[in-house]
Protein backbone atom coordinates (compact mmCIF):
# COMPACT_ATOMS: atom_id res chain seq x y z
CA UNK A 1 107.14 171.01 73.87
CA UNK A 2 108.77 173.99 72.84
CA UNK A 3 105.80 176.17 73.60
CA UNK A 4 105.29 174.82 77.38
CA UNK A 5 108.44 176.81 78.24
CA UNK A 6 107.05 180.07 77.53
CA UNK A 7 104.14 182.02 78.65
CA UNK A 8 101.53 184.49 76.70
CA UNK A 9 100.68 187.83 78.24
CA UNK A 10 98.14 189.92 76.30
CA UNK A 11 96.83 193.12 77.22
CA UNK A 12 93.51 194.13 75.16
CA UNK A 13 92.29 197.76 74.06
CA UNK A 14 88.74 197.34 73.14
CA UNK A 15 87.27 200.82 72.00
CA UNK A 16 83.32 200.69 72.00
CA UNK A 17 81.46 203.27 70.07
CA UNK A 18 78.37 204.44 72.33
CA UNK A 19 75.11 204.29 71.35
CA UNK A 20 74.43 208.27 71.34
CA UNK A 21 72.09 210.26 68.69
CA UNK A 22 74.76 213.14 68.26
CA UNK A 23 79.16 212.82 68.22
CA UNK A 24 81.43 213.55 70.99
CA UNK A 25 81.81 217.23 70.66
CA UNK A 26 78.81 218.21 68.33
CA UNK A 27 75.41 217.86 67.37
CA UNK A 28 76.38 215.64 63.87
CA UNK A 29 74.83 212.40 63.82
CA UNK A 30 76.58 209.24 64.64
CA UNK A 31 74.17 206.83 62.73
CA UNK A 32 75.91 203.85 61.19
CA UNK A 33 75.30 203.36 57.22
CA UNK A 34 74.64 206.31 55.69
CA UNK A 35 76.36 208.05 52.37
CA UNK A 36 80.04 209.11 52.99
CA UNK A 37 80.22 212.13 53.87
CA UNK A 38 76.70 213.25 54.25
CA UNK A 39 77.09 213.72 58.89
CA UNK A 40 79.55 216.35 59.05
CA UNK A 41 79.93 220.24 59.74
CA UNK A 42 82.29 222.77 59.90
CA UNK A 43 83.21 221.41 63.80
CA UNK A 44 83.83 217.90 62.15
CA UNK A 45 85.81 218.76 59.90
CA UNK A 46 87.99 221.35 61.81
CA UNK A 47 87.47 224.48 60.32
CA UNK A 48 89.42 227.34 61.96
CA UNK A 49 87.46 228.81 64.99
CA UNK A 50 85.06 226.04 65.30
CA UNK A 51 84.53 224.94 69.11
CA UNK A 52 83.95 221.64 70.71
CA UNK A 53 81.15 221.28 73.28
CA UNK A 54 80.80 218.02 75.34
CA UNK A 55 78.01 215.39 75.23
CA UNK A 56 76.39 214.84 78.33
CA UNK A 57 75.43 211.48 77.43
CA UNK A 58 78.48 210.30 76.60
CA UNK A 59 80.07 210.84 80.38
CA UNK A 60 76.76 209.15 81.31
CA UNK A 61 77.23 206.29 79.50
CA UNK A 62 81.04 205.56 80.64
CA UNK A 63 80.41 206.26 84.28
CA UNK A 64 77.43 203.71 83.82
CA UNK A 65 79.91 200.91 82.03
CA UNK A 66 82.76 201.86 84.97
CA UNK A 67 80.30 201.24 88.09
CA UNK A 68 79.00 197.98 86.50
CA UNK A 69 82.44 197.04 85.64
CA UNK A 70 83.56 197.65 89.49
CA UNK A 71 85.62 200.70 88.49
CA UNK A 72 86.55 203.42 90.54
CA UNK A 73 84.94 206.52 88.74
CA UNK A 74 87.52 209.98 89.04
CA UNK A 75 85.14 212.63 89.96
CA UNK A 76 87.58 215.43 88.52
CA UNK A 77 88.20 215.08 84.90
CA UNK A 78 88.97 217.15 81.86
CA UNK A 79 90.58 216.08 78.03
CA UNK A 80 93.69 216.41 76.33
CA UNK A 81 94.89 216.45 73.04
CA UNK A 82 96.63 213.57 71.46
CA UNK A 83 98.52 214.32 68.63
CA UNK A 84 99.44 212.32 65.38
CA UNK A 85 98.43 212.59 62.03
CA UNK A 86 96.37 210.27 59.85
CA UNK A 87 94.36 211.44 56.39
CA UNK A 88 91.00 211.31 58.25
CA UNK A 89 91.80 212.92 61.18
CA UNK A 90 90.51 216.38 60.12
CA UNK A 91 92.00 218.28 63.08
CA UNK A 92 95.46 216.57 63.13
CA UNK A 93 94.92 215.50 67.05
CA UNK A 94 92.61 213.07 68.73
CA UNK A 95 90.79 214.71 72.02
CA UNK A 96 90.90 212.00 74.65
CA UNK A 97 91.67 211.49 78.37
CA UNK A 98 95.22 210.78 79.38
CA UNK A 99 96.15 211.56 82.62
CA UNK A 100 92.67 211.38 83.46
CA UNK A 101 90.45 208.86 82.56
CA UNK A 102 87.20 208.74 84.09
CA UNK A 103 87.53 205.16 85.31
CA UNK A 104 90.35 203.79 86.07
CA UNK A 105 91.01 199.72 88.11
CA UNK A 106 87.22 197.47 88.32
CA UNK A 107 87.31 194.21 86.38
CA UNK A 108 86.06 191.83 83.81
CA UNK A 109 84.99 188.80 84.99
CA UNK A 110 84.91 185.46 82.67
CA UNK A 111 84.98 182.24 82.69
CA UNK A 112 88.55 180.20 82.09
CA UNK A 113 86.96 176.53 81.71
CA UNK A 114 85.25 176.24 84.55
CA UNK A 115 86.94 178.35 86.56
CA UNK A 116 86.07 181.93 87.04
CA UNK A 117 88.72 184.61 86.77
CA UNK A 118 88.50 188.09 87.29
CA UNK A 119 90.85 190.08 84.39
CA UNK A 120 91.96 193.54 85.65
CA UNK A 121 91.63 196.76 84.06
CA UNK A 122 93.74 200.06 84.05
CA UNK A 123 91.45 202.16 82.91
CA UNK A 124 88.52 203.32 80.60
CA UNK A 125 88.44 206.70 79.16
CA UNK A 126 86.36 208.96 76.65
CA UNK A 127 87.65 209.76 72.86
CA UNK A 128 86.34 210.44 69.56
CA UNK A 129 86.73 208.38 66.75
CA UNK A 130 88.82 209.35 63.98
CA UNK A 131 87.37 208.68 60.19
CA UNK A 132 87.87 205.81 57.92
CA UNK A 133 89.59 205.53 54.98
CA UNK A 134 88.87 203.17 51.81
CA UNK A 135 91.00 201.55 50.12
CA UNK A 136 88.52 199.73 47.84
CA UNK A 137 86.81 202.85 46.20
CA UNK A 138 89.08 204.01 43.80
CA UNK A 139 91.72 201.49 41.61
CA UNK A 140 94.31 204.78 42.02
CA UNK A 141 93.32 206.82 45.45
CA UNK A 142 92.47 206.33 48.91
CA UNK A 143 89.28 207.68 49.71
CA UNK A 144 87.94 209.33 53.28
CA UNK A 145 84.81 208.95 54.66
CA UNK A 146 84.24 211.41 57.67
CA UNK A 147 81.00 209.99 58.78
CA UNK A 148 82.95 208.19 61.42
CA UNK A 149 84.51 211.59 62.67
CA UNK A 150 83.94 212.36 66.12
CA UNK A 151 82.05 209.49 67.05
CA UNK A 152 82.15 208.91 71.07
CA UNK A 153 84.37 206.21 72.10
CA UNK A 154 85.19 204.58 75.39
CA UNK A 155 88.83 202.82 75.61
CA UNK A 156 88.60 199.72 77.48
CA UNK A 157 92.10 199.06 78.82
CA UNK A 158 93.30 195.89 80.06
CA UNK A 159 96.06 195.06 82.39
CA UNK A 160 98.32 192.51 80.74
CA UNK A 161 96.92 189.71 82.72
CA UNK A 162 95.28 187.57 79.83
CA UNK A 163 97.33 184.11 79.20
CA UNK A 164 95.70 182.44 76.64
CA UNK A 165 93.19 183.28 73.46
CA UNK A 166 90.92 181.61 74.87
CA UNK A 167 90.86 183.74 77.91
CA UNK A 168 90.83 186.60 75.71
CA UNK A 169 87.76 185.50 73.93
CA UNK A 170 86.00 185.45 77.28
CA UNK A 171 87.01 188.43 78.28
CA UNK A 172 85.62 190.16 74.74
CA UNK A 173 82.47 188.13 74.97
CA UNK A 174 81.78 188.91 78.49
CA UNK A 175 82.54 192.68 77.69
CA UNK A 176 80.41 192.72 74.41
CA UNK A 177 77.03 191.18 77.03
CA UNK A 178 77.51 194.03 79.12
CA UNK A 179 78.00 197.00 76.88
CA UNK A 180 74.57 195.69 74.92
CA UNK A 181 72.96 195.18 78.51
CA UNK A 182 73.87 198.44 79.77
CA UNK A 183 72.77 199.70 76.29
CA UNK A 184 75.77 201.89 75.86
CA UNK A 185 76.85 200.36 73.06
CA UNK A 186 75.17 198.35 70.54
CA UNK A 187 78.36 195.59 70.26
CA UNK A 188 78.45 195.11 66.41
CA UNK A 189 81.76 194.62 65.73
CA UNK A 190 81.34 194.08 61.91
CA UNK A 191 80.07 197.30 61.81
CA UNK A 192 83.31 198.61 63.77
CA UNK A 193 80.90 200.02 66.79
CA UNK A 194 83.47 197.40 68.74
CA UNK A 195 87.07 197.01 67.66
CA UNK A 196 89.82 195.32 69.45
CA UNK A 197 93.33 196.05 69.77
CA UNK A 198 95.87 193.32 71.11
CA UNK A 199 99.15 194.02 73.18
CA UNK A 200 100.63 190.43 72.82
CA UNK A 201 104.04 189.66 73.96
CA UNK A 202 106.09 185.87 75.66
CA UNK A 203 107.75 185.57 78.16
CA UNK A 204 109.77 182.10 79.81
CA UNK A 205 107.82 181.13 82.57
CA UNK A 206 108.82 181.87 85.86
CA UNK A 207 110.17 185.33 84.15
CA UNK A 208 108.47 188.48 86.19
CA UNK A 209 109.63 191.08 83.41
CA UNK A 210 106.90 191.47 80.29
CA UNK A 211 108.37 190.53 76.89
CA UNK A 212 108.91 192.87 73.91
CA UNK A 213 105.36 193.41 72.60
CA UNK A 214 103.53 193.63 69.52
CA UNK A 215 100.29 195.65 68.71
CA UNK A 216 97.63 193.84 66.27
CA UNK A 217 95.47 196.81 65.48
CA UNK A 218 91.46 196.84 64.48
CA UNK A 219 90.33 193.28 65.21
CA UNK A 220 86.81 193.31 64.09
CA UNK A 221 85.61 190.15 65.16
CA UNK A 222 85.98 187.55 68.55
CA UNK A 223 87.40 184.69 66.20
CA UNK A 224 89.74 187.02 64.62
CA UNK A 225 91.06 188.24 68.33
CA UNK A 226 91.54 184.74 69.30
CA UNK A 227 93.36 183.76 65.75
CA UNK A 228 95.74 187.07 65.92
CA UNK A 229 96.88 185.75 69.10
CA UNK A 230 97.20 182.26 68.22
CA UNK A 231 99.32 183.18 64.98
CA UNK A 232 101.58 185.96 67.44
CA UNK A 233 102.41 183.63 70.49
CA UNK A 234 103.38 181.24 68.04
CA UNK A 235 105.46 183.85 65.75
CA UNK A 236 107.07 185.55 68.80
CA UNK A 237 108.26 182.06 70.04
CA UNK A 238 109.59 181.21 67.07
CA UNK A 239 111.78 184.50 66.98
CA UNK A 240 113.09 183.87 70.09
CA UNK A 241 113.84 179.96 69.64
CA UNK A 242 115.89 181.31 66.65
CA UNK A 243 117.78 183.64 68.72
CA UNK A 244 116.14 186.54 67.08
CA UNK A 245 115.35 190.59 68.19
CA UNK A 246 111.15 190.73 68.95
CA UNK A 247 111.11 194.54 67.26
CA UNK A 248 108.34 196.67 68.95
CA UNK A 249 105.87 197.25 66.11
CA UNK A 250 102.24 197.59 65.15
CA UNK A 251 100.59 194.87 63.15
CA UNK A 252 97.26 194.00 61.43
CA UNK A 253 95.62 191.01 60.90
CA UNK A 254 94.77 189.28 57.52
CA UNK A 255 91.43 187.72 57.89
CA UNK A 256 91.99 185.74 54.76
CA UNK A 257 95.32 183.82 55.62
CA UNK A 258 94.86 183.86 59.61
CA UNK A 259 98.08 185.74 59.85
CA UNK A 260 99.70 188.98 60.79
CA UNK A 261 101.71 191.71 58.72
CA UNK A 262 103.88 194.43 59.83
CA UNK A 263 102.56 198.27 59.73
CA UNK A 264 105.03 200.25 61.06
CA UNK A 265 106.75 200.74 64.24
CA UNK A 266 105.52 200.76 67.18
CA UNK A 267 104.80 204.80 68.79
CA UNK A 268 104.83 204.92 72.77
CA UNK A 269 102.94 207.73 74.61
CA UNK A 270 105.68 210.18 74.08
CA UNK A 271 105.30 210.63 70.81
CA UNK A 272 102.02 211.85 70.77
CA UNK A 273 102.81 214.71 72.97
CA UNK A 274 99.51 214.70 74.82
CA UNK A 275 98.68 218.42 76.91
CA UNK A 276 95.23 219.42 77.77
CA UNK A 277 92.80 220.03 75.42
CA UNK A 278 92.37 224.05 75.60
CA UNK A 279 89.05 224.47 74.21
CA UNK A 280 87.23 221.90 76.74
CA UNK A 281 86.43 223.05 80.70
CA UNK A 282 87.75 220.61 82.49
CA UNK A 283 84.31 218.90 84.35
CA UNK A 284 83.25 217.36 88.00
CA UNK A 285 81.29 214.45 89.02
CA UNK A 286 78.94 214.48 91.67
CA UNK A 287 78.22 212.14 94.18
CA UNK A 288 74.70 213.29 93.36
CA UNK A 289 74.49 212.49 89.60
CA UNK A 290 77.08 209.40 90.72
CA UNK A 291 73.97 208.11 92.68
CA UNK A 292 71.65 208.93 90.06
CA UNK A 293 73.42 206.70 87.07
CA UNK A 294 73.52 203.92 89.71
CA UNK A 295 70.00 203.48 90.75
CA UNK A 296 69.14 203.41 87.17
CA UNK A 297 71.01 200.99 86.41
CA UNK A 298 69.41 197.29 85.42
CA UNK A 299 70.25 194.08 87.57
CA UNK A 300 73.61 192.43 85.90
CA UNK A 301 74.14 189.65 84.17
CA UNK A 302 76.31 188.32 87.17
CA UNK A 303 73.81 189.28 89.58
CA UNK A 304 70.81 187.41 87.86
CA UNK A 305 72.84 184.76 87.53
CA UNK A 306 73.22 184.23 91.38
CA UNK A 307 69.19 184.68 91.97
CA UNK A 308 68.79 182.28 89.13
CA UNK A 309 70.55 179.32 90.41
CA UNK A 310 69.95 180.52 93.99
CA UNK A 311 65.98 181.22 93.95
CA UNK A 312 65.06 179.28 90.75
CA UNK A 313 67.48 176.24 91.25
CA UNK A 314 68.51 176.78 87.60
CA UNK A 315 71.43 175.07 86.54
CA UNK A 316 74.74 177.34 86.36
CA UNK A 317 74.45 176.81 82.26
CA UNK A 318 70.96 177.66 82.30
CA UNK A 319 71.46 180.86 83.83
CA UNK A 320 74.32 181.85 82.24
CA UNK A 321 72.77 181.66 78.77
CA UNK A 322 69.69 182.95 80.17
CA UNK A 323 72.00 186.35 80.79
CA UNK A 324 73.43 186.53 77.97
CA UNK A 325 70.86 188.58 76.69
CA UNK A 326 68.92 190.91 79.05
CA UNK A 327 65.84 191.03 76.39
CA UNK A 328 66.05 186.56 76.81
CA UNK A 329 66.65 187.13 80.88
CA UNK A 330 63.31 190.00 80.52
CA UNK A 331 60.84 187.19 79.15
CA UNK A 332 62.01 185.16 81.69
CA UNK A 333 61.50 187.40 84.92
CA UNK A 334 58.04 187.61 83.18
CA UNK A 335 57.50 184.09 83.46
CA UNK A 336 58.35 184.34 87.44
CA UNK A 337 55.07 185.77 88.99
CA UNK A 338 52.84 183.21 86.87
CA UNK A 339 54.32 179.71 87.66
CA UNK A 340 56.54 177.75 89.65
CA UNK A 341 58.24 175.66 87.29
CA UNK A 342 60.91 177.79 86.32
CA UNK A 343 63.56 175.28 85.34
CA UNK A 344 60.53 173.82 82.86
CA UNK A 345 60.74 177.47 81.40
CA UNK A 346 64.31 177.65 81.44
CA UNK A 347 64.13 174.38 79.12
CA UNK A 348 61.90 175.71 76.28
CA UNK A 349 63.26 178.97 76.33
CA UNK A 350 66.71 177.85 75.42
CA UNK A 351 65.11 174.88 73.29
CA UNK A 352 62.13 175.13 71.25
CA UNK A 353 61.93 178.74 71.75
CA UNK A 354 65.33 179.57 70.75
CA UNK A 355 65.60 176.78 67.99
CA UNK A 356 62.07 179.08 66.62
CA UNK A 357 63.78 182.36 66.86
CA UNK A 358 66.87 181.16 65.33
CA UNK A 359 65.19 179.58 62.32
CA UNK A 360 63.65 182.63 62.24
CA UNK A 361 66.32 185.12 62.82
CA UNK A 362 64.55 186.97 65.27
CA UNK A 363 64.80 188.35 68.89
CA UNK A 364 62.89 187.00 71.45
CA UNK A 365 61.66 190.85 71.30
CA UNK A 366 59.74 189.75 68.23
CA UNK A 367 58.45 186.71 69.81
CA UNK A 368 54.76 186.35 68.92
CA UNK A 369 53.81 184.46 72.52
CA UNK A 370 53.50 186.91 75.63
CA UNK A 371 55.04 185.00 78.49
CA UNK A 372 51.88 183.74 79.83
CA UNK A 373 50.31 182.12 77.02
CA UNK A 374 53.60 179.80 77.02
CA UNK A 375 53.49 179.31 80.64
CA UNK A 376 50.20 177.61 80.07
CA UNK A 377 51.46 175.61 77.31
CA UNK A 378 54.31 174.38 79.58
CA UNK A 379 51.31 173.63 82.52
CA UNK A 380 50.01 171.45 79.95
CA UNK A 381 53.37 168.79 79.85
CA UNK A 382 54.12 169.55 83.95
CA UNK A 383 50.28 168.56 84.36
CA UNK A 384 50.87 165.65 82.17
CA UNK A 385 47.64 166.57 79.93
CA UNK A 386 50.30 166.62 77.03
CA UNK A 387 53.39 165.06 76.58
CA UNK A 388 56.72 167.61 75.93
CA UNK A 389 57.33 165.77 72.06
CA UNK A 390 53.30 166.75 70.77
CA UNK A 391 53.62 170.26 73.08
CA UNK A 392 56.70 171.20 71.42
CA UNK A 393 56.56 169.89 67.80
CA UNK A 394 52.37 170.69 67.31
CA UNK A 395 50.82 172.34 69.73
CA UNK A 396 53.49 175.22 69.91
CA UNK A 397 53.69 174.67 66.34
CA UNK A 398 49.89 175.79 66.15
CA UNK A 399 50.01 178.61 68.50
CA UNK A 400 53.03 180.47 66.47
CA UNK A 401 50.20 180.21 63.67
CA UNK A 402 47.54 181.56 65.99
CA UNK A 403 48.70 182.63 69.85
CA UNK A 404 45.17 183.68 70.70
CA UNK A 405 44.03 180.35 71.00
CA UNK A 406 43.92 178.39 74.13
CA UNK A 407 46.88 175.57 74.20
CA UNK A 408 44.43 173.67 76.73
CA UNK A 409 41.72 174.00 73.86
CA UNK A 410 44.48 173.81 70.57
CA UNK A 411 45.53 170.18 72.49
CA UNK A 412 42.17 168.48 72.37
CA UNK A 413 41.57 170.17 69.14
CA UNK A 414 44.49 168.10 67.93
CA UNK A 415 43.67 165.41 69.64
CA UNK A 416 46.63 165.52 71.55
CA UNK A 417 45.22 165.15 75.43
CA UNK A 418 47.59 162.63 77.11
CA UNK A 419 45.54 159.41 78.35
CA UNK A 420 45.65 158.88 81.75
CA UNK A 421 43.70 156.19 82.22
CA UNK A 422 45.56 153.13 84.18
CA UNK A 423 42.82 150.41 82.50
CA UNK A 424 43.54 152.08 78.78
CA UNK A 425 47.10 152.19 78.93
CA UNK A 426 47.17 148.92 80.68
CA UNK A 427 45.73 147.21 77.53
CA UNK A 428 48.10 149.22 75.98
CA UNK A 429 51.02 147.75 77.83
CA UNK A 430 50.17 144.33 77.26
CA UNK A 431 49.83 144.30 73.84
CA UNK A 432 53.13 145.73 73.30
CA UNK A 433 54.46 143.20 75.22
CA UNK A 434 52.54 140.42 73.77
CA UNK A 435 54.00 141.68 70.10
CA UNK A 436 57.63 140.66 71.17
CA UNK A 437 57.77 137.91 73.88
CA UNK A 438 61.29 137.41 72.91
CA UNK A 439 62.43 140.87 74.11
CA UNK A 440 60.51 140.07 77.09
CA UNK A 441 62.63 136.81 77.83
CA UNK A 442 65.61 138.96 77.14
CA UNK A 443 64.50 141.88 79.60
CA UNK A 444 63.71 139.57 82.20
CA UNK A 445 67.61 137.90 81.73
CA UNK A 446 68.81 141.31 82.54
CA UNK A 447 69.10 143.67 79.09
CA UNK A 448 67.16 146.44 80.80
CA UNK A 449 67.81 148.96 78.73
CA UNK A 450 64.88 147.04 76.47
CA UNK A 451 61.98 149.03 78.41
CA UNK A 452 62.61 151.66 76.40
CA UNK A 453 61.42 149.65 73.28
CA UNK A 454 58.71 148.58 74.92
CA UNK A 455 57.76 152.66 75.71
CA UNK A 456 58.21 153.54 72.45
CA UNK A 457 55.65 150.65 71.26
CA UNK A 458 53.22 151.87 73.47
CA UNK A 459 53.49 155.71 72.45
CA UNK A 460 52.88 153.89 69.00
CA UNK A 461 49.78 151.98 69.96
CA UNK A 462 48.78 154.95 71.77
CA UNK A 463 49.01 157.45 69.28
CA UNK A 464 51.44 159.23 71.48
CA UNK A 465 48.69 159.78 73.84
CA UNK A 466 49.63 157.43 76.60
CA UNK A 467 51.01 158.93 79.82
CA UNK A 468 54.64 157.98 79.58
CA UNK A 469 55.29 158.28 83.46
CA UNK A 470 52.24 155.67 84.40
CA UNK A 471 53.38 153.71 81.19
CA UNK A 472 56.92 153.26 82.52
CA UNK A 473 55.69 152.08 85.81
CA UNK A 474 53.21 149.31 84.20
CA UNK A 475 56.40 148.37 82.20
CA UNK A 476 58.71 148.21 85.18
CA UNK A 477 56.04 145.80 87.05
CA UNK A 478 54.66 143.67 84.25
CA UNK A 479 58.29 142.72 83.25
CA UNK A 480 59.54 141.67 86.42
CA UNK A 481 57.15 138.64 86.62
């Protein structure tokens, strides 16, 4: 009861480490994995008269996240220095945009229950990474890894306009399909190529001003966003019920115990003393290369979901999870020019498909059937020639063993060919019914739901052969009389 007088507002700071060959300002590698310190020179590690130069790819790949994100992109732009001082920050300052990031308003859209709600943004902007440090290395020392050094990063800014963890696990889920869609970044968050940062404060509702907030720094997971904000809202409201100060501070989370732990206080912009970054022009975005980016940019998610459930008459679910994965929604557009039944296709690839590649633990990109050979493995149950239980648990069983052969051929191989014959299943029928007369008198007083006992008899006697469709309609007539 307590907590129904209050209300969460959360702002989120994702920062999404793009998927370039090369770092921010030089030509080091940014591959994930490899020995500490082995992707560094003298410009990643600062040394006096070493000069930055910018990566094209980089601006390419934020101006491509801002226009599918609904941003407006600033066409004049140019980097600053942000200054603070951690042990793997080699240069003692963080280059980043301030005053002028190259996106700034657009959206996030997710879905609150079933309700969809658009979360606003402030801004995105370009930085580099700083390194890492490890605690876990040495029993007596902290140890730095530089690898990390000058990594690209865009900042993904919120507006505080998140009001529960479960809209803020939307909004990072939503953001993680479309920075792998876009391929800009590759989403791993265990690997810290996505990290989260949560501005989480309470308010009483009805109260315009924000409350005193709270920073949980380096969430590396969705469940672990969520959790950090659960534990907070409940922790801030506690303070406040006891007629305590909220102190403005940055936190961490411990995975472990699902709870939070002070670091220090919290710095505001100030104290960073940002000015611009001497040793970078300042750049400009044309409406030229602005066109460019956006005609090569793939359909969206949102977008495919509309011409699914529009054109294809896919179910709102179905295309949803269809979208959210553009190598998934691929095999699917494949399917489009070679058959009709699309919602049929929509049903194995998020059932016996997925429940393959999952077993597996592989990508529909390593799926061994080309689009068309299932297509005429799902012809086979539309057509009735095989029912959907001996298409999905053998024949497409067979085919993952072999997908050159024909699943028309592979069926009567196994003899699997669905009788269609109304004198053969007719015999059929009445001998199931024959074998229990007293579930016959007790269909006929009215327990209807029987029929299906009588079905399942017949795909006995039938060897599961027997056209269930025709074999529901002899039921239906011979038990009325």
């Amino acid at each position: 009861m307590v907590k129904e007088k209050y209300e969460l507002v959360v702002g989120l700071e994702v920062h999404a480490q793009l998927s370039t060959k090369s770092k921010l300002f030089c030509g080091d590698s940014a591959a994930f994995g490899t020995m500490p310190n082995t992707q560094v020179s003298p410009i990643t590690l600062a040394h006096p008269g070493t000069l930055p130069k910018m990566n094209k790819k980089a601006i390419e790949y934020a101006v491509k996240l801002g226009l599918a994100l609904h941003c407006d992109i600033m066409q004049e732009n140019y980097f600053a220095r942000k200054n603070y001082f951690y042990p793997d920050l080699p240069k003692g300052y963080q280059i980043s945009q301030h005053t002028t990031p190259i996106c700034r308003n657009g959206y996030v859209r997710i879905l609150s229950g079933e309700n969809e709600k658009q979360i606003p943004l402030n801004r995105i902007h370009i930085e580099e990474d700083a390194g890492k440090s490890l605690h876990d290395v040495d029993e007596e020392y902290t140890s730095i890894d530089l690898n990390r050094a000058g990594v690209p990063l865009l900042e993904i800014v919120s507006e505080p306009a998140i009001h529960s963890a479960e809209e803020a696990f939307a909004y990072i889920t939503e953001l993680r399909k479309l920075v792998r869609w876009l391929g800009v970044c590759d989403g791993n968050m265990e690997e810290g190529s996505m990290r989260c940062d949560a501005n989480i404060s309470v308010r009483l509702k009805g109260e315009t001003r924000l409350g005193t907030r709270v920073e949980v720094k380096n969430l590396n997971s969705i469940r672990h966003v969520k959790k950090a904000i659960e534990f907070e809202a409940d922790r801030l409201i506690g303070l406040l019920e006891n007629g305590e100060i909220i102190q403005q501070q940055t936190r961490s989370f411990d995975a472990d115990k699902g709870t939070t732990f002070s670091l220090r206080s919290k710095e505001d912009a100030d104290d960073y003393r940002y000015f611009p970054e001497p040793d970078l022009t300042p750049f400009h975005i044309s409406d030229q290369y602005l066109e460019e980016i956006r005609s090569s940019m793939p359909e969206l998610p949102e977008t495919l979901e509309k011409k699914y459930i529009n054109s294809y008459h896919l179910s709102a679910y179905d295309a949803r999870v269809i979208c959210d994965d553009r190598d998934l929604a691929a095999y699917f557009e494949s399917t489009v020019p070679v058959t009709a039944n699309h919602k049929s296709v929509a049903n194995w690839l998020l059932g016996p498909v997925k429940s393959h590649l999952n077993e597996t633990n592989i990508g529909i990109t390593g799926f061994i059937l080309q689009p068309a050979q299932l297509v005429r493995l799902i012809d086979l149950v539309e057509k009735g020639q095989v029912s959907f239980s001996n298409a999905s648990s053998k024949v497409f069983q067979a085919l993952l063993t072999d997908p050159t052969q024909d699943p028309l051929e592979l069926a009567r191989q196994l003899n699997l060919l669905q009788e269609s014959d109304t004198g053969s299943i007719e015999a059929w029928v009445d001998e199931a019914m024959a074998s229990m007369p007293e579930k016959v008198k007790e269909y006929r007083s009215g327990k209807k739901g029987l029929i299906g006992l009588f079905a399942g008899e017949v795909k006995k006697l039938s060897k599961g052969k027997a056209d269930m469709q025709i074999v529901n309609l002899l039921l239906e007539e011979k038990l009325k009389t």
